[in-house]
C-alpha atoms as a PDB file:
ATOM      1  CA  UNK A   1      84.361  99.453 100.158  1.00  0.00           C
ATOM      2  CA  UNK A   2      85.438 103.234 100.281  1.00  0.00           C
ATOM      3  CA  UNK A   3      87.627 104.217 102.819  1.00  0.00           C
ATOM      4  CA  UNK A   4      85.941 107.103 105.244  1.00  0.00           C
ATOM      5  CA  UNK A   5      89.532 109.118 105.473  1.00  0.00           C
ATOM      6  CA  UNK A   6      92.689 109.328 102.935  1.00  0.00           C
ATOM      7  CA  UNK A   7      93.668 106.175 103.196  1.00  0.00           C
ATOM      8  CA  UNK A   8      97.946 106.297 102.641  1.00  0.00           C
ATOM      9  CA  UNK A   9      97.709 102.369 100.505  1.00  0.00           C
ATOM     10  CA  UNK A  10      95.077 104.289  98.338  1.00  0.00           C
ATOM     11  CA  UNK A  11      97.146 106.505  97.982  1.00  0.00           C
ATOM     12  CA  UNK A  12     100.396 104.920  96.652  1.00  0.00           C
ATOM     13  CA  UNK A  13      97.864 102.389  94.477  1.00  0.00           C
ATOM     14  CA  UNK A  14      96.433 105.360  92.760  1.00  0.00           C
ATOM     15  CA  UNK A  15      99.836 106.923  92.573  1.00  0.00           C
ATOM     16  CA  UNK A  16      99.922 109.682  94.540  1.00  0.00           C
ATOM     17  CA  UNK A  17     102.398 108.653  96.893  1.00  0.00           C
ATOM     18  CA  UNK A  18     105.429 107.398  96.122  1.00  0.00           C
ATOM     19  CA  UNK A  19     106.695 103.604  96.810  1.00  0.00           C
ATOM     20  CA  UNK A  20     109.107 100.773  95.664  1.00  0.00           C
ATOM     21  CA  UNK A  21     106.896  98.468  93.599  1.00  0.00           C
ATOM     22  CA  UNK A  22     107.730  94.658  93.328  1.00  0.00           C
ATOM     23  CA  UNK A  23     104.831  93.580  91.883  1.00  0.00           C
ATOM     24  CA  UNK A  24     101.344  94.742  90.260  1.00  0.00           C
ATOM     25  CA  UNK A  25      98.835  93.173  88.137  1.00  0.00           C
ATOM     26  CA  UNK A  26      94.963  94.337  88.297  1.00  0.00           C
ATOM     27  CA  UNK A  27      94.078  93.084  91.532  1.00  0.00           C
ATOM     28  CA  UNK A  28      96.897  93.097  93.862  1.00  0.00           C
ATOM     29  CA  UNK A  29     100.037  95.704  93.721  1.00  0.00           C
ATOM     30  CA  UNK A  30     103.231  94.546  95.975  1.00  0.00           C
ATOM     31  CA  UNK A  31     105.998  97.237  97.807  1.00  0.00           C
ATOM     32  CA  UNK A  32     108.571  97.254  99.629  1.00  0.00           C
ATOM     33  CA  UNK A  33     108.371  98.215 103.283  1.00  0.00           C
ATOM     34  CA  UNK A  34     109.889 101.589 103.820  1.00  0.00           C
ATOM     35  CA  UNK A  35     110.677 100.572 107.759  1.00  0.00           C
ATOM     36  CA  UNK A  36     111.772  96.768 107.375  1.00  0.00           C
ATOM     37  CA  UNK A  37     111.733  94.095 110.102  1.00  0.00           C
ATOM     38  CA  UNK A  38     114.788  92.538 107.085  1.00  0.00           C
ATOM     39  CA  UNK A  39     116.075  93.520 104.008  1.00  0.00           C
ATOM     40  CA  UNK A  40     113.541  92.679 102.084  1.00  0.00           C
ATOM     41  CA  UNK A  41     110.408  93.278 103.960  1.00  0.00           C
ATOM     42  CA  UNK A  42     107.403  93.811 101.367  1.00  0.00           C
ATOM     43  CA  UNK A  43     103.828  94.400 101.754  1.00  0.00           C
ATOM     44  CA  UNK A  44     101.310  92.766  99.410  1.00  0.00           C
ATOM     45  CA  UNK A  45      97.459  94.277  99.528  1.00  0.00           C
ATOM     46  CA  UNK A  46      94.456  94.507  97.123  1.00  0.00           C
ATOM     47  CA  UNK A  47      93.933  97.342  95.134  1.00  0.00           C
ATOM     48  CA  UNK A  48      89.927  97.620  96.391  1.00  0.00           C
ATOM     49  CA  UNK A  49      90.227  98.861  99.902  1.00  0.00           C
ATOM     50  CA  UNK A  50      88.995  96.713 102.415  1.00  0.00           C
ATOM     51  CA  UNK A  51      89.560  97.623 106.342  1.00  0.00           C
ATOM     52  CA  UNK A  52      90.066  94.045 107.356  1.00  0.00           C
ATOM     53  CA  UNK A  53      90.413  90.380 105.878  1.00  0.00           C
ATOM     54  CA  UNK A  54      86.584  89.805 106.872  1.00  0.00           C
ATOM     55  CA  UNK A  55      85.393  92.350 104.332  1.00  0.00           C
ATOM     56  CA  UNK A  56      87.062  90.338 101.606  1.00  0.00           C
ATOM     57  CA  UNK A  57      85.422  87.726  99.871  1.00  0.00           C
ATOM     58  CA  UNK A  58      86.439  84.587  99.780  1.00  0.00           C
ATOM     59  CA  UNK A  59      88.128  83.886  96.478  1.00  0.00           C
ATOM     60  CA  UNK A  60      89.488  87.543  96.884  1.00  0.00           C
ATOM     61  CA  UNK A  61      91.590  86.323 100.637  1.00  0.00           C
ATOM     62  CA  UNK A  62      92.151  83.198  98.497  1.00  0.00           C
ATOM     63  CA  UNK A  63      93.998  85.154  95.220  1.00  0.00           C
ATOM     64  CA  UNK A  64      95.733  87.696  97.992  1.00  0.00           C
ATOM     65  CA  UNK A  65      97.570  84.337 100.015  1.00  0.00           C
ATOM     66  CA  UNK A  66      98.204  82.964  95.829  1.00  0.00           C
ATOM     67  CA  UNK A  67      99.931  86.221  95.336  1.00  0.00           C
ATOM     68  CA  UNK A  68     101.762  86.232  98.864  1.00  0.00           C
ATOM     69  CA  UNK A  69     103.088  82.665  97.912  1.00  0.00           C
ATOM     70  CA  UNK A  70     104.291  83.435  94.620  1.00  0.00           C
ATOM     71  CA  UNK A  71     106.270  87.138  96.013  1.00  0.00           C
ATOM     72  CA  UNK A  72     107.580  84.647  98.843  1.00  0.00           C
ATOM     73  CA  UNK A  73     109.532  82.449  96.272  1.00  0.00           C
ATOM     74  CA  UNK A  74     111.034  85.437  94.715  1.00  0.00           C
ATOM     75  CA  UNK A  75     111.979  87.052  98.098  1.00  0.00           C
ATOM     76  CA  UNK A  76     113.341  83.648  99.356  1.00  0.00           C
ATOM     77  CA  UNK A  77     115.480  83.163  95.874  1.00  0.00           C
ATOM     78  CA  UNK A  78     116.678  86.480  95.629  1.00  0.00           C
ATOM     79  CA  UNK A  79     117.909  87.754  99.429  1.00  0.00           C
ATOM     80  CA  UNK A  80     119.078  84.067  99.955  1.00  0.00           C
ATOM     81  CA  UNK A  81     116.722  83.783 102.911  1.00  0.00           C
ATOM     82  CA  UNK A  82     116.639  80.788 105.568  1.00  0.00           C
ATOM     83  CA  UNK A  83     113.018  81.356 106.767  1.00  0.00           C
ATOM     84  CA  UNK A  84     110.131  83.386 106.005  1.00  0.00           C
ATOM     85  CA  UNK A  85     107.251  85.104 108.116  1.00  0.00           C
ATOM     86  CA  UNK A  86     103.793  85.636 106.688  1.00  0.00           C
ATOM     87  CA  UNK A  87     101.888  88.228 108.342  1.00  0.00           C
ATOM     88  CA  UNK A  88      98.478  89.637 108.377  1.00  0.00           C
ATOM     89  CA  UNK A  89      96.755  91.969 111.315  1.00  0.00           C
ATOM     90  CA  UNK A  90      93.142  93.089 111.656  1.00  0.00           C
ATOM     91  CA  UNK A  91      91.739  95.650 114.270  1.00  0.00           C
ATOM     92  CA  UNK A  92      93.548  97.741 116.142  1.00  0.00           C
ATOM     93  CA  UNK A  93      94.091  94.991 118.979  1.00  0.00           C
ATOM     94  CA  UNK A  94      95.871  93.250 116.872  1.00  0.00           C
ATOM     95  CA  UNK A  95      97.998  96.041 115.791  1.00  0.00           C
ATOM     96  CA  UNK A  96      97.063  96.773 112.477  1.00  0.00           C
ATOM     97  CA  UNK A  97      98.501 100.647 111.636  1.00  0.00           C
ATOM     98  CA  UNK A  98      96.972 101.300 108.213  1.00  0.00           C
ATOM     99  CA  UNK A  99      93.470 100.219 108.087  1.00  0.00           C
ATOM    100  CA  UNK A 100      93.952  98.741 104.031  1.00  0.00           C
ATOM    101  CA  UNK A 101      94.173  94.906 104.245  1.00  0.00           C
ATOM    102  CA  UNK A 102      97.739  93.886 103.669  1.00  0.00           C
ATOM    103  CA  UNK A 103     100.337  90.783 104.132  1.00  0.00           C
ATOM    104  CA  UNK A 104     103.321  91.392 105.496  1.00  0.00           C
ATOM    105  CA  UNK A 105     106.212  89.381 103.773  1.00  0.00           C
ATOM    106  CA  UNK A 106     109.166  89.318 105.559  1.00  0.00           C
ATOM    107  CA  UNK A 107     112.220  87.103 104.944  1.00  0.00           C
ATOM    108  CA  UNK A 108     114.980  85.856 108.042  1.00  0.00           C
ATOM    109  CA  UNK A 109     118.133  85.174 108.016  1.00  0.00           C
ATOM    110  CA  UNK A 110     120.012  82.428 110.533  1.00  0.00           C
ATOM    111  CA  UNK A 111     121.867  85.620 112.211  1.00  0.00           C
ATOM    112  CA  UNK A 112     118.711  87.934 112.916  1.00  0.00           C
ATOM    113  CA  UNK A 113     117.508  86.842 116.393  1.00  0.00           C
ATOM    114  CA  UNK A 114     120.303  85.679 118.306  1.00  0.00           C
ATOM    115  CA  UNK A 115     118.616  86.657 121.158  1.00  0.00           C
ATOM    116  CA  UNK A 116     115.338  85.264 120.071  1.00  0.00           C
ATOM    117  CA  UNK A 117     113.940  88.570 119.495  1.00  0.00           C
ATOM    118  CA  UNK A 118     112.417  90.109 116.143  1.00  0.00           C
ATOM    119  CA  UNK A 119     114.919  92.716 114.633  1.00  0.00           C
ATOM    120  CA  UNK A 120     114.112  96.465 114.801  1.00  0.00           C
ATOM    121  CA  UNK A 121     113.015  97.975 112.231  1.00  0.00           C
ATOM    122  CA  UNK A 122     115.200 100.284 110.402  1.00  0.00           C
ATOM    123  CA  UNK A 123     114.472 103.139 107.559  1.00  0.00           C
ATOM    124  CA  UNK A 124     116.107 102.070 104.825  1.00  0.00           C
ATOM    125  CA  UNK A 125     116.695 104.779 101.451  1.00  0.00           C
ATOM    126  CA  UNK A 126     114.342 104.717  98.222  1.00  0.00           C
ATOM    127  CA  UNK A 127     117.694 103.825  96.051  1.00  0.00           C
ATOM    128  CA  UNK A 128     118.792 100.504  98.329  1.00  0.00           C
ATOM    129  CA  UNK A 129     115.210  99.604  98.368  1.00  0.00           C
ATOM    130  CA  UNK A 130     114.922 100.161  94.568  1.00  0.00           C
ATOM    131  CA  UNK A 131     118.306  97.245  94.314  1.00  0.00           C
ATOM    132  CA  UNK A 132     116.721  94.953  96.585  1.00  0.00           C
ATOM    133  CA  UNK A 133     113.151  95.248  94.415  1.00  0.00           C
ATOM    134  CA  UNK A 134     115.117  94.620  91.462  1.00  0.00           C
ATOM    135  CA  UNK A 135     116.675  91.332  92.447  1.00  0.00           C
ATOM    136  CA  UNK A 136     113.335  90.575  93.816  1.00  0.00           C
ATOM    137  CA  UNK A 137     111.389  90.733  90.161  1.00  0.00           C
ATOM    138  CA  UNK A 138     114.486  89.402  88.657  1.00  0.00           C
ATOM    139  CA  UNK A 139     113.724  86.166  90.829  1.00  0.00           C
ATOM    140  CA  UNK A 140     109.788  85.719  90.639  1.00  0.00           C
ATOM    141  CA  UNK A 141     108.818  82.811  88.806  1.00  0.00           C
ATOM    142  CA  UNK A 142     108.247  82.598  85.411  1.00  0.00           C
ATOM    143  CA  UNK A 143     105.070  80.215  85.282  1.00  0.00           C
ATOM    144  CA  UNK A 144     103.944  82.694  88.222  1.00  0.00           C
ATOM    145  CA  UNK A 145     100.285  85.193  88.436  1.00  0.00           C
ATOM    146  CA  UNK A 146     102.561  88.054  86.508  1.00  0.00           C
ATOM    147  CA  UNK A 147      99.833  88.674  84.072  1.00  0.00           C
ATOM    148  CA  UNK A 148      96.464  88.143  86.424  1.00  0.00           C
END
């Protein structure tokens, strides 16, 4: 499905914009957030654009969560994280920014909600971003999807 305006996940897919890659093989591609909940914080979408999750077919929502699971163990594993939230928003009611499906990965840590709150996000520079990718692929499973 074609997006009807520029569409900024297009955009970094096709390389036009610039992001922190984690992962990539032919379907999916995998960055880091650039304004992280935690260090850490990646985004994990399909290359075809799709608006929402209902667009996709089945097998394709089924590879995406395969892919998700597999980042997660790296992410876990590398940042030494104590929990893990999986997230995934359709509409605008839901408040999904970027109208490209996409899974929002995004490790915890025992001292980031003391008050029971999520943590702000924070911008975070392309070169600490860049270290925390590269402990990432240095952790994702061997026996993994690398070559999908």
């Amino acid at each position: 499905m074609k997006p009807k305006t520029k569409c900024i996940f297009c955009s970094i897919i096709k390389d036009e914009l610039g992001a922190v890659r984690v992962f990539e093989n032919s379907d999916f591609i995998a960055f880091m957030d650039k304004y992280p909940i935690n260090k850490g914080h990646a985004l994990v979408l399909p290359k075809n654009h799709h608006e929402s999750i209902f667009t996709m077919r089945d097998d394709e929502v089924g590879k995406l969560f395969s892919t998700v699971s597999f980042l997660s163990k790296g992410i876990m594993k590398a940042l030494d994280a104590k929990g893990l939230n999986i997230g995934q928003n359709n509409g605008k009611a839901a408040n999904q920014i970027v109208p490209h499906v996409h899974v929002h990965i995004i490790p915890r840590y025992s001292y980031d909600s003391p008050n029971g709150r999520w943590p702000s996000r924070n911008l975070i520079s392309d070169e600490e971003l860049e270290k925390i990718a590269e402990k990432i692929r240095a952790s994702l499973p061997v026996d993994g999807i690398r070559a999908r």
